[in-house]
Protein backbone atom coordinates (compact mmCIF):
# COMPACT_ATOMS: atom_id res chain seq x y z
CA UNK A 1 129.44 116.84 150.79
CA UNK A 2 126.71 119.17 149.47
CA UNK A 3 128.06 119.57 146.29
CA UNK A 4 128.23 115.81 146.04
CA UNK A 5 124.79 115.21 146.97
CA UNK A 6 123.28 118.11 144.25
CA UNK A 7 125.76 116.28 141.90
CA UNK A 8 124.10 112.67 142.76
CA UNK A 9 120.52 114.15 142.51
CA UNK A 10 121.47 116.05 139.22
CA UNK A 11 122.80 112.74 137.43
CA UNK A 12 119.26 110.72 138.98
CA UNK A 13 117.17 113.78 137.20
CA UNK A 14 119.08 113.38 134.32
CA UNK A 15 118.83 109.58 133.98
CA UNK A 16 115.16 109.76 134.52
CA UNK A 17 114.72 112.53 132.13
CA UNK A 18 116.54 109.57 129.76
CA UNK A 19 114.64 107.18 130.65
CA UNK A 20 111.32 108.95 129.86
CA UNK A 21 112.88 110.09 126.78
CA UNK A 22 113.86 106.60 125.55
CA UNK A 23 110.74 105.18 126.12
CA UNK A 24 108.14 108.40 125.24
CA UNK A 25 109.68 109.29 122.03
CA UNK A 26 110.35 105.96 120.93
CA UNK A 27 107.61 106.34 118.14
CA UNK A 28 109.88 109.73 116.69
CA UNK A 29 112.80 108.01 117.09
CA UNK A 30 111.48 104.31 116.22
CA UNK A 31 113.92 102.87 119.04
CA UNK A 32 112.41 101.16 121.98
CA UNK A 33 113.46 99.41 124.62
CA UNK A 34 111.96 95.57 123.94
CA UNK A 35 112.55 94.81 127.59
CA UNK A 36 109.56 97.10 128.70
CA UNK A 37 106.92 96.43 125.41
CA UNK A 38 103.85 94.80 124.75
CA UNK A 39 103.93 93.51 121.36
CA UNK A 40 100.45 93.28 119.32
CA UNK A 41 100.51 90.79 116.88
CA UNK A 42 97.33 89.85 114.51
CA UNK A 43 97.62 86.91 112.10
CA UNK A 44 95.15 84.10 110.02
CA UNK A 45 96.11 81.46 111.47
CA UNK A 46 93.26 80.12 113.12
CA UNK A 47 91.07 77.45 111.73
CA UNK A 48 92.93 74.90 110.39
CA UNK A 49 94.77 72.50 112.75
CA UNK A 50 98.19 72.43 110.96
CA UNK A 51 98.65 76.96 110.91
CA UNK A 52 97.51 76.63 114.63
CA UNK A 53 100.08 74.66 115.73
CA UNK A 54 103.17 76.37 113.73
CA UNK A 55 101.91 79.26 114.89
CA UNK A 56 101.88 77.76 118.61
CA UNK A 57 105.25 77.05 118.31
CA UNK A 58 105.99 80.30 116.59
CA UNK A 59 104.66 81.78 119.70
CA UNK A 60 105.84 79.61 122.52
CA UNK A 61 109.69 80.05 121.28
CA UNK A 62 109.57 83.70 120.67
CA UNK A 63 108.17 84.21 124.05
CA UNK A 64 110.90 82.10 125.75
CA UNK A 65 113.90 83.92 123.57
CA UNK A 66 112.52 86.79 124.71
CA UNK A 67 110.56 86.29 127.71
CA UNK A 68 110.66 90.28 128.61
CA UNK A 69 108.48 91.25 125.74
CA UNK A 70 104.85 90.76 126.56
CA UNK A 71 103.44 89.03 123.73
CA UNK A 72 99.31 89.96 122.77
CA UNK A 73 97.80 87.77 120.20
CA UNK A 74 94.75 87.93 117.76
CA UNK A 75 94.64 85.17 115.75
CA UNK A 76 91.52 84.55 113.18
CA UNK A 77 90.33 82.55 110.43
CA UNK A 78 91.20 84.31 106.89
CA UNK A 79 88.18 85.89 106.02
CA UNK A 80 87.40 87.28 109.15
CA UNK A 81 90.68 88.67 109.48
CA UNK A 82 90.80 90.71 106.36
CA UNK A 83 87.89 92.24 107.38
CA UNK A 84 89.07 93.40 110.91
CA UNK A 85 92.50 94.26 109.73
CA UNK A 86 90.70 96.47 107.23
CA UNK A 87 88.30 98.12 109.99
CA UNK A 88 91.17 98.39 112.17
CA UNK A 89 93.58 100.33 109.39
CA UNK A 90 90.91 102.43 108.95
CA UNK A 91 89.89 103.45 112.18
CA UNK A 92 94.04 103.80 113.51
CA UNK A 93 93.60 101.10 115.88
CA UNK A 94 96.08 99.37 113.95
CA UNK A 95 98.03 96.35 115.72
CA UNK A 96 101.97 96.45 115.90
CA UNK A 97 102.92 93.48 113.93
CA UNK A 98 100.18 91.85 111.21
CA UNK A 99 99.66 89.25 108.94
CA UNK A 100 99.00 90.54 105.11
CA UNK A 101 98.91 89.63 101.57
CA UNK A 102 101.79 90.28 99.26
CA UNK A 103 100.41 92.31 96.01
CA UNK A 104 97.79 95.04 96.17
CA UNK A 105 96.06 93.92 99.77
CA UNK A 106 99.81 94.94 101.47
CA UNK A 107 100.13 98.00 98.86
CA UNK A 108 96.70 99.60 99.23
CA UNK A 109 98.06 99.79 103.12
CA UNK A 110 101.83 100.95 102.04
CA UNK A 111 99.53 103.83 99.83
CA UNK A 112 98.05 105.02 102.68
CA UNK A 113 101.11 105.59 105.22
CA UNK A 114 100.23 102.51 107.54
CA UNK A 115 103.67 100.26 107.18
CA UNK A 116 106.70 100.50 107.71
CA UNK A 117 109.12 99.80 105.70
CA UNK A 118 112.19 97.12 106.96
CA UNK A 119 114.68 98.03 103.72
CA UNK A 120 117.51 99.05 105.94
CA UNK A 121 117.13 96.61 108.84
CA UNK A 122 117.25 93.58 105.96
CA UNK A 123 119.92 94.98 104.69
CA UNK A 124 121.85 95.63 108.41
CA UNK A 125 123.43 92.48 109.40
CA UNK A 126 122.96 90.21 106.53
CA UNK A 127 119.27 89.68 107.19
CA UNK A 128 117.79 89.91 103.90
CA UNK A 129 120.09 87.68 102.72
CA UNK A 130 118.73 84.77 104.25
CA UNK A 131 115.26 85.31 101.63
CA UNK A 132 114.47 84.76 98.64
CA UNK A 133 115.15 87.50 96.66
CA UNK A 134 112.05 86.57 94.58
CA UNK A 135 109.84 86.83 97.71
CA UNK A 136 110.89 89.88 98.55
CA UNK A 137 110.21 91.39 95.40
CA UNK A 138 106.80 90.46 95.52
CA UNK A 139 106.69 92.92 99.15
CA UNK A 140 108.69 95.69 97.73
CA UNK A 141 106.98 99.18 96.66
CA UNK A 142 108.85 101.70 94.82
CA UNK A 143 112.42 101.61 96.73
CA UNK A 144 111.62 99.93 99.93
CA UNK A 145 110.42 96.14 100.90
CA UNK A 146 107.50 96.81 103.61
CA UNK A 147 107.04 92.92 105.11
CA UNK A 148 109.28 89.49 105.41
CA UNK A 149 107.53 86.70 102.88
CA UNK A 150 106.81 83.49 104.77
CA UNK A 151 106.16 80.77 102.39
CA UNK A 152 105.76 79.76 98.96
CA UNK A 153 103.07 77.72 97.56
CA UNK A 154 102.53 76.11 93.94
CA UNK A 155 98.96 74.88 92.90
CA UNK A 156 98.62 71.71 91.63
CA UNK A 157 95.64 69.11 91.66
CA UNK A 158 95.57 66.79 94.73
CA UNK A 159 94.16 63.02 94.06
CA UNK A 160 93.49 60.35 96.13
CA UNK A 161 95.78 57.64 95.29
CA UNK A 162 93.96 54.68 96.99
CA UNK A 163 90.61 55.20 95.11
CA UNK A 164 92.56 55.81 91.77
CA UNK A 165 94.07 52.24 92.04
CA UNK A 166 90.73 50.73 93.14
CA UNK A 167 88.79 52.03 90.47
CA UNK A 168 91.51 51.22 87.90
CA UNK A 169 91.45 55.22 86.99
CA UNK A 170 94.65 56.98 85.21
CA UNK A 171 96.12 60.31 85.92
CA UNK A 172 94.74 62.81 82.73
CA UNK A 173 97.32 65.30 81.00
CA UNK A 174 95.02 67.13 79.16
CA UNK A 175 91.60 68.98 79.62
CA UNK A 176 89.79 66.31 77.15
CA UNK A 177 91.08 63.42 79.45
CA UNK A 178 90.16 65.16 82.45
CA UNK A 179 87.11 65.91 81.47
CA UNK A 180 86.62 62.25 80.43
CA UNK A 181 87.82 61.09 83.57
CA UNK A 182 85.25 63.59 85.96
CA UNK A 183 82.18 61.67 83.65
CA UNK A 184 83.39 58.48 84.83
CA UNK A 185 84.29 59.36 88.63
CA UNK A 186 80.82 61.29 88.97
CA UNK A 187 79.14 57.64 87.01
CA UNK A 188 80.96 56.09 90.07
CA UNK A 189 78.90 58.00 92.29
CA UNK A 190 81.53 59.77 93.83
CA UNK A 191 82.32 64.06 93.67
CA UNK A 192 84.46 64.35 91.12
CA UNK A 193 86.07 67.30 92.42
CA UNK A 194 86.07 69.19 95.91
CA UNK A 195 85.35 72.54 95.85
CA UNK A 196 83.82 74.91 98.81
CA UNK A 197 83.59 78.45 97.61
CA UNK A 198 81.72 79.88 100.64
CA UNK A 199 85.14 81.45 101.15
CA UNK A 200 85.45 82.55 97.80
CA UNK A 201 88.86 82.40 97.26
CA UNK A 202 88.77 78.59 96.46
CA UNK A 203 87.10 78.61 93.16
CA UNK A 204 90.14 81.37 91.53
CA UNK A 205 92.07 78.36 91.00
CA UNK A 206 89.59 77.43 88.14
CA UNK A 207 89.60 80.80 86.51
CA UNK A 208 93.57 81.44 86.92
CA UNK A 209 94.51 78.21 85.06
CA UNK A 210 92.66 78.02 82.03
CA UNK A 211 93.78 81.94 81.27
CA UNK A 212 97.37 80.65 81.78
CA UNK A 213 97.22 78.11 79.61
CA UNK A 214 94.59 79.27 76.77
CA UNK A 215 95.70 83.14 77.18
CA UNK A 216 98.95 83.79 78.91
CA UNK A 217 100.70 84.48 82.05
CA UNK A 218 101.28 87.32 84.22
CA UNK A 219 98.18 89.40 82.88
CA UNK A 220 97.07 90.77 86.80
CA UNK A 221 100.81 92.11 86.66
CA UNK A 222 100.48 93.32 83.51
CA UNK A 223 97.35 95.42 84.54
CA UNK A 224 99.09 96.47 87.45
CA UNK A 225 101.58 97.96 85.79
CA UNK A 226 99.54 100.30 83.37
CA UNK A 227 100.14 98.12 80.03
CA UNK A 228 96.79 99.25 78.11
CA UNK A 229 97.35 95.99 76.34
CA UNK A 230 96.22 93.63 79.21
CA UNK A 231 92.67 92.46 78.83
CA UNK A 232 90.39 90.21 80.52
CA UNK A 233 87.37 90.69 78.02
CA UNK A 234 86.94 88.81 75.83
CA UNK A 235 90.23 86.68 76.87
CA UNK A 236 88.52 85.65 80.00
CA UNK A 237 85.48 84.48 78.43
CA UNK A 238 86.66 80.82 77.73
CA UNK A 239 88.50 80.69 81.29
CA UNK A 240 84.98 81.09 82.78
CA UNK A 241 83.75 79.14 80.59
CA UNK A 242 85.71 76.17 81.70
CA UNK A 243 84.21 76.51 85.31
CA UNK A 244 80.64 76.92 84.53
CA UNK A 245 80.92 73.77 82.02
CA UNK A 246 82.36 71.32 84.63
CA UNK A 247 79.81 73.28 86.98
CA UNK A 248 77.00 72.42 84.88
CA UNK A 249 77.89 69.28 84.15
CA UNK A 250 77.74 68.52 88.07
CA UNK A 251 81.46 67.70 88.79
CA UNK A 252 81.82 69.98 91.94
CA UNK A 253 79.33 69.48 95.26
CA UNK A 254 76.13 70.29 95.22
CA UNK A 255 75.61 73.72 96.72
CA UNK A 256 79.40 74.90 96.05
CA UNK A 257 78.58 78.03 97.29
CA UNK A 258 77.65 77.17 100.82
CA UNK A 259 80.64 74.84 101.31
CA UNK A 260 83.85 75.86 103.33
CA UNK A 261 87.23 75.20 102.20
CA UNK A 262 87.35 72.90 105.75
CA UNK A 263 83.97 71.49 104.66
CA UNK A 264 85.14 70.55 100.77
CA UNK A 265 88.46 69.10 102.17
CA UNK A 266 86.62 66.66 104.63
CA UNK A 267 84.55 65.46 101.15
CA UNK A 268 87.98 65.27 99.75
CA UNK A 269 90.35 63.32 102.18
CA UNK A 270 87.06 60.80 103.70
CA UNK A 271 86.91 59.53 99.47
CA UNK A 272 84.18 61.41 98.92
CA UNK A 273 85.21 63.38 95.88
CA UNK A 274 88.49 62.20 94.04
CA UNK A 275 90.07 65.34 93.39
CA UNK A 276 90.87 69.01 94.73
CA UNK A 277 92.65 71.75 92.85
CA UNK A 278 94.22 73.30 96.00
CA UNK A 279 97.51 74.55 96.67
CA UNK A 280 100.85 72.72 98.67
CA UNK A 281 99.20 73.79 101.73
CA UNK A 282 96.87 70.79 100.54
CA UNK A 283 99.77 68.40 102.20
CA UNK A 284 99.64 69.89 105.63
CA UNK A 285 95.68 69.77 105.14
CA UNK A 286 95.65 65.81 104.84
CA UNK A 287 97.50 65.12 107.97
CA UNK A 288 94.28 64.38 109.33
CA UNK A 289 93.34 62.04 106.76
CA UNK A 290 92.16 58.15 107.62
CA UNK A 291 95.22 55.67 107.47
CA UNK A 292 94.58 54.63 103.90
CA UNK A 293 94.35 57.61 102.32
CA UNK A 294 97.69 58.32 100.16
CA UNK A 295 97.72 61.99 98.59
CA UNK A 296 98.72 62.27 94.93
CA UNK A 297 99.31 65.33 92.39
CA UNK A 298 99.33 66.06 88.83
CA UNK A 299 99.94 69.28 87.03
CA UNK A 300 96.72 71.47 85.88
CA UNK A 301 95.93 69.78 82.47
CA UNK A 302 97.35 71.01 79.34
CA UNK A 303 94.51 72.93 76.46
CA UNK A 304 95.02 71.81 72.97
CA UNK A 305 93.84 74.96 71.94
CA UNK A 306 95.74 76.94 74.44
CA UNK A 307 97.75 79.82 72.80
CA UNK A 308 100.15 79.95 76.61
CA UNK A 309 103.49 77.76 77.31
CA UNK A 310 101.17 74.68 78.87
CA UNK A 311 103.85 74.18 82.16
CA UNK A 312 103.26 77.59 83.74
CA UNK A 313 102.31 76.84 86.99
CA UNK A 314 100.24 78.97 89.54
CA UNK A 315 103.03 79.84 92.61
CA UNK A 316 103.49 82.47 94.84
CA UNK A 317 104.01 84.45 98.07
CA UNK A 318 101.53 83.23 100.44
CA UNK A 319 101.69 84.79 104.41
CA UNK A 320 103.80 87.80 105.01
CA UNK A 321 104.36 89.49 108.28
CA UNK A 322 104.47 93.86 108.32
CA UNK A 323 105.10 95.95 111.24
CA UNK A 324 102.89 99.38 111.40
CA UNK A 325 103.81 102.66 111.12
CA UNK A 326 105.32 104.47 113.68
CA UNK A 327 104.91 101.66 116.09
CA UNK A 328 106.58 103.02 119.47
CA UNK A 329 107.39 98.81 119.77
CA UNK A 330 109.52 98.62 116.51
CA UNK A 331 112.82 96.86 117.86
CA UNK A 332 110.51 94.04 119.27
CA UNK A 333 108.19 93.89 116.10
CA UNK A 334 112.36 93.60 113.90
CA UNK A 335 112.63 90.81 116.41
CA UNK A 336 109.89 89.06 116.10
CA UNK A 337 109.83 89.50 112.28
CA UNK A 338 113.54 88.09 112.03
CA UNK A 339 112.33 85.14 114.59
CA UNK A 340 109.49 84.21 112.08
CA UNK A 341 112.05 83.95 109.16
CA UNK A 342 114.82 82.43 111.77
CA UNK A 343 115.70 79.03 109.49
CA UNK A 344 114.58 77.09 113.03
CA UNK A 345 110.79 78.35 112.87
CA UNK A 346 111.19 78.00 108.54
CA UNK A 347 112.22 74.58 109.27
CA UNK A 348 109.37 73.61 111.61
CA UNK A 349 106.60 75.36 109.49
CA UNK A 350 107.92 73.38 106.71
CA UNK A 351 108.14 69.99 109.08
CA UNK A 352 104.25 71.20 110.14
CA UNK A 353 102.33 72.76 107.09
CA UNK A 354 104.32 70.53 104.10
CA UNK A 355 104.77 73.69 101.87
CA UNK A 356 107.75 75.77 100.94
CA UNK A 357 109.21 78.76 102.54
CA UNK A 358 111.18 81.74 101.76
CA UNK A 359 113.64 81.36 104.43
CA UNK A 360 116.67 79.63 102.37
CA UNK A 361 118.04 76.36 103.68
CA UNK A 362 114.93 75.75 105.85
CA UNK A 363 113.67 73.36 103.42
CA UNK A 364 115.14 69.92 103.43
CA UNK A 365 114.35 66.66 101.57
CA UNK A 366 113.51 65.16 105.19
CA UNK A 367 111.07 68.00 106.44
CA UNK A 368 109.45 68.55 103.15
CA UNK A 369 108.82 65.05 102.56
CA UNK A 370 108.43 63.24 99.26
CA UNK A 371 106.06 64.89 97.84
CA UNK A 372 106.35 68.32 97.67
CA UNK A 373 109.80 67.53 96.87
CA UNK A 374 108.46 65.63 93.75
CA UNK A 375 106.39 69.11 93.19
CA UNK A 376 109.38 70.98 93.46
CA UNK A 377 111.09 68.89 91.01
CA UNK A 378 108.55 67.73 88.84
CA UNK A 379 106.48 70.81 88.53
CA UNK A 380 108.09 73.96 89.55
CA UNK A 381 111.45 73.18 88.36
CA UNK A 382 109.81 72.76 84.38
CA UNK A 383 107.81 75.83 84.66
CA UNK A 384 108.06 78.00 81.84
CA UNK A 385 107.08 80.94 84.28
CA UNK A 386 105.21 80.93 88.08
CA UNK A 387 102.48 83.00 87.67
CA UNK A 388 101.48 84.84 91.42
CA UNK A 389 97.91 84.51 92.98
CA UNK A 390 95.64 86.86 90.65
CA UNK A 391 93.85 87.39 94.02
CA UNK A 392 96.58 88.69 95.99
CA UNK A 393 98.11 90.96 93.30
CA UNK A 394 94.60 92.60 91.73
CA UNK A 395 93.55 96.25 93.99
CA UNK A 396 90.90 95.66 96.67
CA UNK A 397 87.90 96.56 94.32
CA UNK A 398 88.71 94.11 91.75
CA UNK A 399 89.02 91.36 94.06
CA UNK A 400 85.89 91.71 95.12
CA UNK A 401 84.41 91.60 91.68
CA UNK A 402 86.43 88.84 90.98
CA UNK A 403 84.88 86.94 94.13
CA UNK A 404 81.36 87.97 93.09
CA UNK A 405 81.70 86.80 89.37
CA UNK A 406 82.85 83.60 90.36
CA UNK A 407 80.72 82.69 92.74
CA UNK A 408 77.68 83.94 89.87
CA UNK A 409 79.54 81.93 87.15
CA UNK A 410 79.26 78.73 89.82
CA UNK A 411 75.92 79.12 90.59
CA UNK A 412 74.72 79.94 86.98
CA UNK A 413 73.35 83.78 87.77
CA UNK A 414 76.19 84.90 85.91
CA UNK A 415 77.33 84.20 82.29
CA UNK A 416 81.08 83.80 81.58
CA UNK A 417 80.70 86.77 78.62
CA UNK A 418 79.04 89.12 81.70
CA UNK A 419 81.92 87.99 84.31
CA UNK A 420 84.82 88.98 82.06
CA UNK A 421 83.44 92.03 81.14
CA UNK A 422 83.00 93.08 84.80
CA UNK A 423 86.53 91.86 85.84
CA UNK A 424 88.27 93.59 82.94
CA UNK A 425 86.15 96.39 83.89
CA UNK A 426 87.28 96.51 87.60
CA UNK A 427 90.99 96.19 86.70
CA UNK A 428 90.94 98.65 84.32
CA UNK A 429 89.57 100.87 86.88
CA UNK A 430 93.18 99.93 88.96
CA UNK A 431 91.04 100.46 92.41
């Protein structure tokens, strides 16, 4: 009877030994047990209507799959956010799962040791398979992929269909007719185009697609990849120059500067400008729009003089989702990374936001809707090339340059010769 009793107190020691073991040196071993974790989880969603409710439901279904794991949420509006995750990654108080940029914003973090990388659990059980390969690319450093890709989203310019027909005015195909056609919109007394830069990354839209079509595509990449022949100076002088002439010439709001995204898109869907260059997250944006308002597109206008194949369209990797490093919550943060590509939550951010996402099969001609099925089709599909976000995939330094010379080159403080100097400059310095 003793010897049974010892034996019964020996196996409880040992199982608590285990259980201290499993969950104490889960960050060595990088299993945990996701019935006992609190799961950190930062993202951008906040701000616009649309991203808070996918993420809502993002939320609301993860937590009922998996009602065990405690979920703790930070969401923010984009700006803010970079500049917390930033603090945050370098201070160590780093969250377990967060939202990031494909390109150099994820890689600066990958440089410095603070993701983890998800190449073999992609690869496990058929995971990865369910992805784009192209997505993933764009999250993959040296051997290993370091975050899931969420969506994909092609820039085109938005127009409002409704104010077109009343004022008898025609879609333009190239830069001459658009031009022509911003004289007789601003004549009309309305904005010709919407544009808020407060936010800064609005107004790269305008520099990005003159360089694709006068220059070339897939320069940033070039850069990026050490080709000494990449240049923004003096190729980027006539891109710049293209948004400080319509600048000038008055066809963005007064005080373009000062203006949020939000603020611009208000001007845009209440008929108050005609036009936005804004990506298909644009669709999701004009669910709020009054009852007659009917969103249109067009592709960016083609340059006679342009030296680049004139179809190239700006597309990319938008939202990805990385885990950090040595998270002692890793199985939960796999879960909730595989929940966020399930094809059920693809399908409903498609159904919500109106943009394309990485998840394959998610997208159908009923969720997507008309439209950015007619994108799809009638853009994307006669690309010669998609050219990825030059903001996403330039290094930390030269984004901010890049913000600061186009917000000068709007305002007038800085010439288009002096802002693609600088940004050649910065990139060249690869930091």
């Amino acid at each position: 009877m003793k010897k049974r009793i010892v034996l019964v107190m020996v196996l409880l020691l040992i199982l608590g030994s285990g259980a201290c073991i499993w969950a104490g040196g889960a960050q060595e071993t990088g299993k945990s047990d996701s019935a006992s974790q609190k799961l950190t989880v930062w993202h951008a969603y906040a701000g616009q209507a649309d991203k808070e409710e996918f993420m809502k439901y993002a939320m609301d279904s993860f937590k009922a799959k998996y009602p065990d794991i405690k979920i703790e949420e930070m969401g923010m509006e984009h700006s803010s956010y970079k500049v917390k995750l930033n603090t945050a990654m370098n201070t160590g108080a780093v969250p377990d799962v967060f939202y990031t940029l494909p390109g150099s914003y994820l890689g600066a973090f990958v440089d410095g040791g603070m993701v983890e990388p998800i190449t073999a659990d992609l690869a496990a059980d058929g995971w990865g398979d369910t992805i784009m390969d192209s997505a993933l690319a764009r999250v993959a450093y040296g051997d290993d992929i370091y975050a899931v890709p969420i969506d994909v989203d092609a820039t085109v310019v938005w127009y409002n269909k409704a104010l077109f027909t009343e004022k008898g005015w025609k879609t333009p195909k190239t830069a001459a007719e658009f031009t022509a056609l911003c004289e007789k919109i601003k004549n009309d007394g309305i904005v010709p185009i919407a544009l808020g830069n407060k936010d800064q990354w609005p107004s790269t839209f305008w520099f990005q697609y003159p360089m694709l079509r006068l220059v070339d595509t897939g320069i940033v990449d070039a850069f990026n990849a050490g080709d000494s022949s990449a240049s923004f100076y003096p190729e980027g002088v006539a891109a710049f120059q293209v948004i400080a002439d319509l600048a000038k010439a008055g066809y963005f709001p007064k005080g373009v500067n000062g203006i949020s995204a939000g603020e611009a898109n208000m001007l845009f869907l209440n008929s108050q400008a005609a036009m936005v260059l804004n990506g298909t997250w644009q669709i999701g944006m004009a669910a709020d729009a009054p009852d007659d308002f009917e969103l249109g597109y067009f592709a960016f206008p083609t340059f006679a003089n342009g030296k680049a194949d004139q179809t190239d369209v700006i597309a990319g990797v938008a939202a990805c989702f990385a885990i950090a490093k040595d998270t002692p919550n890793r199985d939960a943060a796999i879960l909730f990374l595989k929940h966020m590509t399930s094809k059920e939550v693809a399908a409903k951010y498609v159904e919500i936001r109106k943009t394309l996402v990485t998840t394959i099969g998610a997208a159908t001609k009923e969720n997507a809707g008309e439209v950015l099925y007619g994108i799809s089709t009638n853009v994307m599909e006669k690309a010669g090339s998609l050219d990825s976000f030059y903001d996403t995939a330039m290094p930390p330094a030269a984004v901010e340059t890049y913000y600061t010379v186009l917000q000068g080159v709007l305002s007038g403080d800085i010439t288009p010769a002096d802002a693609a100097s600088r940004l050649n400059d910065s990139m060249k310095a690869g930091n």
